[in-house]
N, C-alpha and C. Protein backbone atom coordinates (compact mmCIF):
# COMPACT_ATOMS: atom_id res chain seq x y z
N UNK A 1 16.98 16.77 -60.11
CA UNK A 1 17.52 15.87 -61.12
C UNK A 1 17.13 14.45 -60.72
N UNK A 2 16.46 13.45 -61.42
CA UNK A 2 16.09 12.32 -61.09
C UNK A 2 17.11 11.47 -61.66
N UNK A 3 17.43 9.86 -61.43
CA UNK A 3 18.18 8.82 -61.29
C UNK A 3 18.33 8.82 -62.80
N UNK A 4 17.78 8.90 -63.45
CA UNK A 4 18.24 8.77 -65.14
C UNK A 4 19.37 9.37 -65.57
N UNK A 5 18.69 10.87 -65.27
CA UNK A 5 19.58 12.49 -65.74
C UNK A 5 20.52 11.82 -65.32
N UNK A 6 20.51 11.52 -63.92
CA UNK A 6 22.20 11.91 -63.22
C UNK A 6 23.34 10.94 -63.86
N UNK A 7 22.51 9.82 -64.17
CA UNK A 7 23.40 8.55 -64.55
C UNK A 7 24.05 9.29 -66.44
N UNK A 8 22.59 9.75 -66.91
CA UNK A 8 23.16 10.27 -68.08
C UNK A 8 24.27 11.15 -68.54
N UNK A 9 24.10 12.08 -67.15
CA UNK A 9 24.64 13.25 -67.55
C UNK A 9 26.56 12.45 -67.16
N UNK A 10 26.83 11.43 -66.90
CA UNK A 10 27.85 10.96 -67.01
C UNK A 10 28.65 10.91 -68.40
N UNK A 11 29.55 12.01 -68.85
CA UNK A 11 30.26 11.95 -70.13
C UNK A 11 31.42 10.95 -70.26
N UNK A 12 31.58 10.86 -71.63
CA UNK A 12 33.43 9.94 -71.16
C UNK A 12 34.44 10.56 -70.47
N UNK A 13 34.65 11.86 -70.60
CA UNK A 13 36.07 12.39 -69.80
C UNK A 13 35.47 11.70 -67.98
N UNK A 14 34.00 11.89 -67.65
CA UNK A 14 33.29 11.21 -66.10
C UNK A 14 34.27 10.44 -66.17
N UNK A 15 33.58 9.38 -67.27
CA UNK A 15 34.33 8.02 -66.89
C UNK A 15 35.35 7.66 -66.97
N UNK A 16 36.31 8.21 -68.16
CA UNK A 16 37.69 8.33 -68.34
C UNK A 16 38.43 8.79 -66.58
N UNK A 17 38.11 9.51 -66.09
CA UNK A 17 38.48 10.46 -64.65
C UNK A 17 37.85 9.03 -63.42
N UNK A 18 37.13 8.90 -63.68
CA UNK A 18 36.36 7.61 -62.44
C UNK A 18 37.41 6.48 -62.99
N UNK A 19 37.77 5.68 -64.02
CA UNK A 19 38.35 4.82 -63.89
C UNK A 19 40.16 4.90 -63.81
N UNK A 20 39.86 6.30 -64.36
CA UNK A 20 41.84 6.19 -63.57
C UNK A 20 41.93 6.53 -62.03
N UNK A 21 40.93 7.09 -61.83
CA UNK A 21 40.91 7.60 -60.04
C UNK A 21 40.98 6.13 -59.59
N UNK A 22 39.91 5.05 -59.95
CA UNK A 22 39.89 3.75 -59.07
C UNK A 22 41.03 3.24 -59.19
N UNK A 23 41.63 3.18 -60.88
CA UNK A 23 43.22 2.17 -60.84
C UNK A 23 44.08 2.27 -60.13
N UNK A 24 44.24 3.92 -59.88
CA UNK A 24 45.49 4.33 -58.85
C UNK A 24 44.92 5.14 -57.50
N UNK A 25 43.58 4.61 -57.10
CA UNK A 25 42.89 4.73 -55.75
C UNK A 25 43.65 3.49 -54.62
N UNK A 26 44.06 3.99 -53.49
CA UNK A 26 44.68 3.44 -52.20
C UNK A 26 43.63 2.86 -51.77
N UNK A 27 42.21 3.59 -51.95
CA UNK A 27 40.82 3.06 -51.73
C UNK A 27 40.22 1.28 -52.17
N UNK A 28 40.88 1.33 -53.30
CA UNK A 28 40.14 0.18 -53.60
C UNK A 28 41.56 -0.59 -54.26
N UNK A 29 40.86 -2.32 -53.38
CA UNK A 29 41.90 -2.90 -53.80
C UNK A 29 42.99 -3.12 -55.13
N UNK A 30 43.78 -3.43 -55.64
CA UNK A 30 44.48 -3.80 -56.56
C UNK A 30 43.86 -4.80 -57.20
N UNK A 31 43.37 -5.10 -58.51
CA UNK A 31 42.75 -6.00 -59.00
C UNK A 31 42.52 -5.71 -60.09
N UNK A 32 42.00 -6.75 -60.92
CA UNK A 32 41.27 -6.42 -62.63
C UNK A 32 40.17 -6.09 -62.68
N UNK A 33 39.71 -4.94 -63.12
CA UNK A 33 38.13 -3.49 -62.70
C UNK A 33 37.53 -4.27 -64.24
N UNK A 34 36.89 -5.23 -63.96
CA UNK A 34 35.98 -5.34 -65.76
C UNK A 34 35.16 -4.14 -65.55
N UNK A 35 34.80 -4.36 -67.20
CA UNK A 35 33.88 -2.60 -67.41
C UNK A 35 32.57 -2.75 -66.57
N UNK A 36 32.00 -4.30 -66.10
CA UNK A 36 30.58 -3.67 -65.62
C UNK A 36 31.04 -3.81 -63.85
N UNK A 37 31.90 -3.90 -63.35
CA UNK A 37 32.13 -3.53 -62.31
C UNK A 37 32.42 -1.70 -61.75
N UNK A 38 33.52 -1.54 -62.72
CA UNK A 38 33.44 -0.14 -63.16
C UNK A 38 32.05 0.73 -63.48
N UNK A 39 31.57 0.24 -64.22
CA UNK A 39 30.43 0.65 -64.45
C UNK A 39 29.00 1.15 -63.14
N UNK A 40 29.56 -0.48 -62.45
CA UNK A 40 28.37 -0.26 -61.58
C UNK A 40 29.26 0.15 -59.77
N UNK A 41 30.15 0.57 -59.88
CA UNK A 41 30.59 1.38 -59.12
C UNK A 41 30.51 2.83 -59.63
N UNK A 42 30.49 3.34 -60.31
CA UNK A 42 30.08 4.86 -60.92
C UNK A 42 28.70 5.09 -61.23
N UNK A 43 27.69 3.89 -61.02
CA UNK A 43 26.38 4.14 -60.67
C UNK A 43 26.07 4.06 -59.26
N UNK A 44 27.13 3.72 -58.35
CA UNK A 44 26.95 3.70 -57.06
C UNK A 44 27.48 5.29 -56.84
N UNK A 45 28.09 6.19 -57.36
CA UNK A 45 28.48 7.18 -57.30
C UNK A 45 27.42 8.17 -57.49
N UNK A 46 26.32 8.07 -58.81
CA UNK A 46 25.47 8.57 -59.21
C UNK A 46 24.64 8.34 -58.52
N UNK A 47 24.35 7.61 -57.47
CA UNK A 47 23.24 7.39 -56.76
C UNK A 47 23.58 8.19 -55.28
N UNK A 48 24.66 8.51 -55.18
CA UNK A 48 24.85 8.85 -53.86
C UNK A 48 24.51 10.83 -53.90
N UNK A 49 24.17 11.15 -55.50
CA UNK A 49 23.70 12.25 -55.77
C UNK A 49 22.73 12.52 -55.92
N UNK A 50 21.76 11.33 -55.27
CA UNK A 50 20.38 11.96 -55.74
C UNK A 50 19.75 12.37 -54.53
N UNK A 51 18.71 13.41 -54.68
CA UNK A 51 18.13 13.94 -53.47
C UNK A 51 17.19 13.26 -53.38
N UNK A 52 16.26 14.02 -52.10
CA UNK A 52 15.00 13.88 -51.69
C UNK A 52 14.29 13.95 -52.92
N UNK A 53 13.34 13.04 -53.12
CA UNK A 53 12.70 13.16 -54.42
C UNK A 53 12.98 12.89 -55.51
N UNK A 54 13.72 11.83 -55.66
CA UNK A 54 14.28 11.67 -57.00
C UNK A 54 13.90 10.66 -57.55
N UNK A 55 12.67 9.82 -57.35
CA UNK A 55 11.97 9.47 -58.61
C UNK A 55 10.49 9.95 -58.08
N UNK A 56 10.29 11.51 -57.74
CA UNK A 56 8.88 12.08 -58.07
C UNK A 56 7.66 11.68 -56.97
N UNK A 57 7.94 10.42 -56.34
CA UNK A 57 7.55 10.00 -55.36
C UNK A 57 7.80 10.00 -53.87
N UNK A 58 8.17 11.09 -53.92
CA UNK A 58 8.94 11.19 -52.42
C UNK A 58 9.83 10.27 -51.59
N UNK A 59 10.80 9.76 -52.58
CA UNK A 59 11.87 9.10 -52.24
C UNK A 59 13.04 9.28 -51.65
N UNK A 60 13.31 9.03 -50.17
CA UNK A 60 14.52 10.10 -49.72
C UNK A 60 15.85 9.74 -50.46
N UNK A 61 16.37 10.44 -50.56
CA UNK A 61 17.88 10.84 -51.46
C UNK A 61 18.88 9.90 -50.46
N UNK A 62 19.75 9.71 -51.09
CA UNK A 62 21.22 9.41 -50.90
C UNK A 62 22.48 10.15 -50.53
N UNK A 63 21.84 11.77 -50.28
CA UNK A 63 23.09 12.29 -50.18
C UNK A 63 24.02 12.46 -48.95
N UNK A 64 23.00 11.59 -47.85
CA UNK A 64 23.59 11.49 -46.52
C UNK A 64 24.22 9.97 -46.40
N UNK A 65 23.74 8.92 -47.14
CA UNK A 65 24.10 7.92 -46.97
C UNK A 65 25.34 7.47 -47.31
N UNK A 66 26.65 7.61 -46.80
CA UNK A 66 27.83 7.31 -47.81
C UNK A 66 28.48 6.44 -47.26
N UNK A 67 28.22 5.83 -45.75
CA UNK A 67 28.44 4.41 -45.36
C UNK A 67 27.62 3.25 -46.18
N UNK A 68 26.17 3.66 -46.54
CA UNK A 68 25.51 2.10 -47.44
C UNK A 68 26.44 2.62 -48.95
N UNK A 69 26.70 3.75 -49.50
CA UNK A 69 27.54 3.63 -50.70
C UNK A 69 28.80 2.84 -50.72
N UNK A 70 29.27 3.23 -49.91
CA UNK A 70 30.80 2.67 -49.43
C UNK A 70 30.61 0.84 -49.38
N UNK A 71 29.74 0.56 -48.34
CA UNK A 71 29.56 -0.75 -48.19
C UNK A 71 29.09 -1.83 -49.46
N UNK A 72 28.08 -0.45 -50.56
CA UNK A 72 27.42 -1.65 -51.16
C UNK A 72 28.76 -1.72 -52.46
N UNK A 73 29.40 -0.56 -52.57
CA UNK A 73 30.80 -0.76 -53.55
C UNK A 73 31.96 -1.78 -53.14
N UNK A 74 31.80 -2.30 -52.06
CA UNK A 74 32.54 -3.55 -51.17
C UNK A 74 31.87 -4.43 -51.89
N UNK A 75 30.53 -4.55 -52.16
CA UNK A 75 29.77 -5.88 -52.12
C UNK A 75 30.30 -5.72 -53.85
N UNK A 76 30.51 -4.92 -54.77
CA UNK A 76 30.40 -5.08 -56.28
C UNK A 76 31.93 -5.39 -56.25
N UNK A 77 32.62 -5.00 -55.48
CA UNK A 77 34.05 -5.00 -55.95
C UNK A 77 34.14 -7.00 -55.48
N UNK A 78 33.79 -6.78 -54.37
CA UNK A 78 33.91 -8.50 -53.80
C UNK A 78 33.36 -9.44 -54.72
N UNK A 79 32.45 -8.92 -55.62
CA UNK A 79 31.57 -9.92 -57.00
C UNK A 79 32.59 -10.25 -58.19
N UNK A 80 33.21 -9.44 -58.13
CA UNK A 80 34.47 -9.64 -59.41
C UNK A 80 33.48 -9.66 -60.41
N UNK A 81 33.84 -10.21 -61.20
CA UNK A 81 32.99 -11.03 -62.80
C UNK A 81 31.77 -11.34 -62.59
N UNK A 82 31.23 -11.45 -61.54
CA UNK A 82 29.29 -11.72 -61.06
C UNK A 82 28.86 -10.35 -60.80
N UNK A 83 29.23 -9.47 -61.65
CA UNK A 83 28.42 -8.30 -61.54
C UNK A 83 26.79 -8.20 -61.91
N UNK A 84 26.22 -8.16 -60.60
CA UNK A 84 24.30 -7.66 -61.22
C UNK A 84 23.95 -6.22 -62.02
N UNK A 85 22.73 -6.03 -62.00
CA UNK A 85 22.24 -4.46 -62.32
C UNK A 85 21.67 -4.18 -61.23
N UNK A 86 22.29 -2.43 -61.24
CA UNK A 86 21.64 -2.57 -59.48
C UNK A 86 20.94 -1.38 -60.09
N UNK A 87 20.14 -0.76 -58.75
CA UNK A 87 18.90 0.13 -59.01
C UNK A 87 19.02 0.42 -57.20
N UNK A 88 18.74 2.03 -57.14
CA UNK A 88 18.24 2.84 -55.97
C UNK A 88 16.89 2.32 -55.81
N UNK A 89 16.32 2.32 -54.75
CA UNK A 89 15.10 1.83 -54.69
C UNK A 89 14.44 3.07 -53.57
N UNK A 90 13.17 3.22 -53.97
CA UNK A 90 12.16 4.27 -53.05
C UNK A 90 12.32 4.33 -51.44
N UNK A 91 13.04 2.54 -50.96
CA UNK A 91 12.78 2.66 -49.71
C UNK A 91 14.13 3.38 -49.29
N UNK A 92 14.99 3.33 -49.47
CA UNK A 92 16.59 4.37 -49.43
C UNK A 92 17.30 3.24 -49.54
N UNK A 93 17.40 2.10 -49.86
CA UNK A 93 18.07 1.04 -49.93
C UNK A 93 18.61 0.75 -51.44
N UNK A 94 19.75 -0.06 -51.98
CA UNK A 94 20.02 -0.04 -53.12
C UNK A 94 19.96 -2.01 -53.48
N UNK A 95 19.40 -1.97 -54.50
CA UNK A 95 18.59 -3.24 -54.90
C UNK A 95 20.05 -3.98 -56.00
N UNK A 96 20.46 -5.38 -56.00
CA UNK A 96 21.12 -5.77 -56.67
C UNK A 96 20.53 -6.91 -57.26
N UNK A 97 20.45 -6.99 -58.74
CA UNK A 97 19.66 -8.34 -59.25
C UNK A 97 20.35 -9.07 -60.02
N UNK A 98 19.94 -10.18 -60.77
CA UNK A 98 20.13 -11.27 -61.09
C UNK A 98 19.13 -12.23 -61.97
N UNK A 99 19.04 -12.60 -62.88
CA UNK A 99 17.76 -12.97 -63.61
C UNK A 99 18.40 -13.66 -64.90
N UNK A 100 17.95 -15.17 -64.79
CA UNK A 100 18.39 -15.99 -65.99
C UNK A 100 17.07 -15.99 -66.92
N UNK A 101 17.51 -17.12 -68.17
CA UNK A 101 16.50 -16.65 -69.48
C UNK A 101 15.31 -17.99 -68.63
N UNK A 102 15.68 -18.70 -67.54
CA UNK A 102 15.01 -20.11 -67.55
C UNK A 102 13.79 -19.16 -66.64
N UNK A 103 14.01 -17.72 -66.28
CA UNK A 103 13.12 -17.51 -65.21
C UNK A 103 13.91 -17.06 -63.55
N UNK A 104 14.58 -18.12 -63.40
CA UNK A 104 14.78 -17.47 -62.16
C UNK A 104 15.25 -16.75 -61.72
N UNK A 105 15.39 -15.78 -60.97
CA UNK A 105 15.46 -14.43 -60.37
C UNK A 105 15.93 -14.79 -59.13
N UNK A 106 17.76 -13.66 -58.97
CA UNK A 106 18.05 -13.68 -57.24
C UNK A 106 17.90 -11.97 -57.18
N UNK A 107 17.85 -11.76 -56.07
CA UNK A 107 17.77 -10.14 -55.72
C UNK A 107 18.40 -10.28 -54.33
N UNK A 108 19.23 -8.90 -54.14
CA UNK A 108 19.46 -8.36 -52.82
C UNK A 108 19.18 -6.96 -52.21
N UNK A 109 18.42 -6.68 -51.64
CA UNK A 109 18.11 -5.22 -51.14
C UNK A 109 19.26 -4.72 -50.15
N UNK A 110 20.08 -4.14 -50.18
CA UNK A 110 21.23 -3.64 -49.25
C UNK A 110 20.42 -2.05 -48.33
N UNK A 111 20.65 -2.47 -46.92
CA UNK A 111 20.11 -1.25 -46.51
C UNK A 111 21.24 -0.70 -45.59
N UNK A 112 21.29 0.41 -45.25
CA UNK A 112 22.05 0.91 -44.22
C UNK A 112 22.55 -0.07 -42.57
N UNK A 113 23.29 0.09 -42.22
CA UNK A 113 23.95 -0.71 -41.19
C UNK A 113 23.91 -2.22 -41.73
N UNK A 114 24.43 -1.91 -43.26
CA UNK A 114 25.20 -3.43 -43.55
C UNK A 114 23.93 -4.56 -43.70
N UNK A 115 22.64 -4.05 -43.89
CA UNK A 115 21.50 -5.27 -43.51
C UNK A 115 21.54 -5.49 -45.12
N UNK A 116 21.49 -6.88 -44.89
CA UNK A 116 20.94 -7.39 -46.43
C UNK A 116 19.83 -8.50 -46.55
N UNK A 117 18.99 -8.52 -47.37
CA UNK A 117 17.73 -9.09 -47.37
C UNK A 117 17.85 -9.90 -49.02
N UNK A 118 17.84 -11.15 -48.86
CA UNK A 118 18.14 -11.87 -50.06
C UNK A 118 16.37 -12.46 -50.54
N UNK A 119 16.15 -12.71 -51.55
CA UNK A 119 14.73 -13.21 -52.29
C UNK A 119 15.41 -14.29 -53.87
N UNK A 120 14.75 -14.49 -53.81
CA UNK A 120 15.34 -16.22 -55.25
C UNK A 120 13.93 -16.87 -55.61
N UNK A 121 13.86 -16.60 -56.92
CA UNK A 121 12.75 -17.23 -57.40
C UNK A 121 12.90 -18.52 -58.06
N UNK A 122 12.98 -19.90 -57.54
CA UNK A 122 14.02 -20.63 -58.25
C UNK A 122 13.16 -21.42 -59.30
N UNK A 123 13.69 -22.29 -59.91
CA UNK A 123 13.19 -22.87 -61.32
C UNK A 123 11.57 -23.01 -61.50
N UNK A 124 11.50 -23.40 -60.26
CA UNK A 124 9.83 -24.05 -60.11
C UNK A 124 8.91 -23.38 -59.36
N UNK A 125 9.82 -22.27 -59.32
CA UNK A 125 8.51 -21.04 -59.10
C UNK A 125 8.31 -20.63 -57.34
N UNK A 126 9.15 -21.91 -56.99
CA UNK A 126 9.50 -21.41 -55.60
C UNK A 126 10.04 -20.09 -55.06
N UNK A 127 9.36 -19.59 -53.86
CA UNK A 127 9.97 -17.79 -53.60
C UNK A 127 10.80 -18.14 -52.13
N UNK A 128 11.87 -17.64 -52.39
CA UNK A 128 12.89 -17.90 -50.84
C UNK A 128 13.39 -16.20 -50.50
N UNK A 129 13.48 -16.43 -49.43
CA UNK A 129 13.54 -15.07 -48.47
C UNK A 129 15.04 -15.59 -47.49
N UNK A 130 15.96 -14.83 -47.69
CA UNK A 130 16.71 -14.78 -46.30
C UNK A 130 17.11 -14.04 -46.10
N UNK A 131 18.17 -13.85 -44.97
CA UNK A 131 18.82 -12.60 -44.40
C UNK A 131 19.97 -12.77 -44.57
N UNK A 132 20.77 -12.22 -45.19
CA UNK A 132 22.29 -12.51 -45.55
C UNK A 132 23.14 -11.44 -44.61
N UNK A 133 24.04 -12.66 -44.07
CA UNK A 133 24.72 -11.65 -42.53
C UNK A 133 26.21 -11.04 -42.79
N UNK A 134 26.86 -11.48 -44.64
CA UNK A 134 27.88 -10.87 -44.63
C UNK A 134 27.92 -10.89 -46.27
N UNK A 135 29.59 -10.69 -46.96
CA UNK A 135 29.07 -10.06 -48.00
C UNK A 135 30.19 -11.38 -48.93
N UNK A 136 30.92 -12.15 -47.85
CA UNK A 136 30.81 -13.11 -48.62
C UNK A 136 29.68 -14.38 -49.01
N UNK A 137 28.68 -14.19 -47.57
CA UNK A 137 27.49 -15.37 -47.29
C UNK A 137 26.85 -14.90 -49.02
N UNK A 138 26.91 -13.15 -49.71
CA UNK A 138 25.80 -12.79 -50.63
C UNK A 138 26.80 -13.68 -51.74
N UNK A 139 28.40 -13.40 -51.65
CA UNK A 139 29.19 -14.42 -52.84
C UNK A 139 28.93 -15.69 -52.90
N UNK A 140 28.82 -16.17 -51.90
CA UNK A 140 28.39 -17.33 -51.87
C UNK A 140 26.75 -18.08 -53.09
N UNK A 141 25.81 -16.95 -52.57
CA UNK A 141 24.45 -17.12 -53.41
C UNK A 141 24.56 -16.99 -54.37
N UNK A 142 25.68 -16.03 -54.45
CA UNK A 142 25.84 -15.48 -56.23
C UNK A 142 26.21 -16.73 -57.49
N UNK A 143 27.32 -17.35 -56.56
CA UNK A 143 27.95 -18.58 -57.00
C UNK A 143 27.54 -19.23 -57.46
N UNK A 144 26.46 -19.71 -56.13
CA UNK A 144 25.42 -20.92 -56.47
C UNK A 144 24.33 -20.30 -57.73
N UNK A 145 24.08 -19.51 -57.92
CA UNK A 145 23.15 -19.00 -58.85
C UNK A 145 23.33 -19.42 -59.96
């Protein structure tokens, strides 16, 4: 089953069942769940189902990784209202973006043991690279964005 199916095959009773599990989850803090936070925590769910091979290219799966799931659902829940679109990516890492109409583009690649790798394409075409060492330093970028 590749990253599409799985996300598709998500019905409403899924989501109906995923968002009352989070409201009255001990797991996750007490707070106001907007829909694309919700949203993109139940694509962090769907991603943690995909195997070896799941976009055709020999992409290793997610189904061992449930510390970078866990961690990168810290990083969406900690965004509140600055929710990105995120995407599994080939290297086993899960990609979070950002992209205004003027052009510029922030991205974060989240990899296992908490590493995060930040990129920003800013107005004038400038390309910036850093290493982001926690997950408020990534709120922080988000902010400024």
């Amino acid at each position: 089953m590749n990253y599409k199916s799985t996300i598709t095959a998500c019905s409403t009773n899924t989501w109906r069942t995923f968002i009352s599990n989070v409201q009255n989850s001990s797991t996750y803090p007490r707070m106001t769940y907007n829909t694309e936070m919700i949203g993109n925590l139940a694509l962090l769910d769907a991603f943690h189902k995909l195997k070896d091979d799941w976009d055709g290219n020999d992409a290793p799966g997610f189904c061992d990784k449930a510390a970078l799931i866990k961690f990168c659902k810290e990083v969406i829940i900690n965004l509140g209202y600055q929710q990105p679109n995120i995407y599994p990516t080939s290297r086993g890492s899960i990609q979070l973006e950002y992209e205004k109409d003027n052009g510029e583009y922030l991205e974060f690649e989240i990899f296992e043991e908490e590493r995060i790798i930040g990129f920003q394409i800013c107005s004038n075409q400038e390309e910036i690279n850093v290493e982001i060492r926690s997950i408020e330093e990534l709120k922080k970028k988000v902010m400024a964005f």
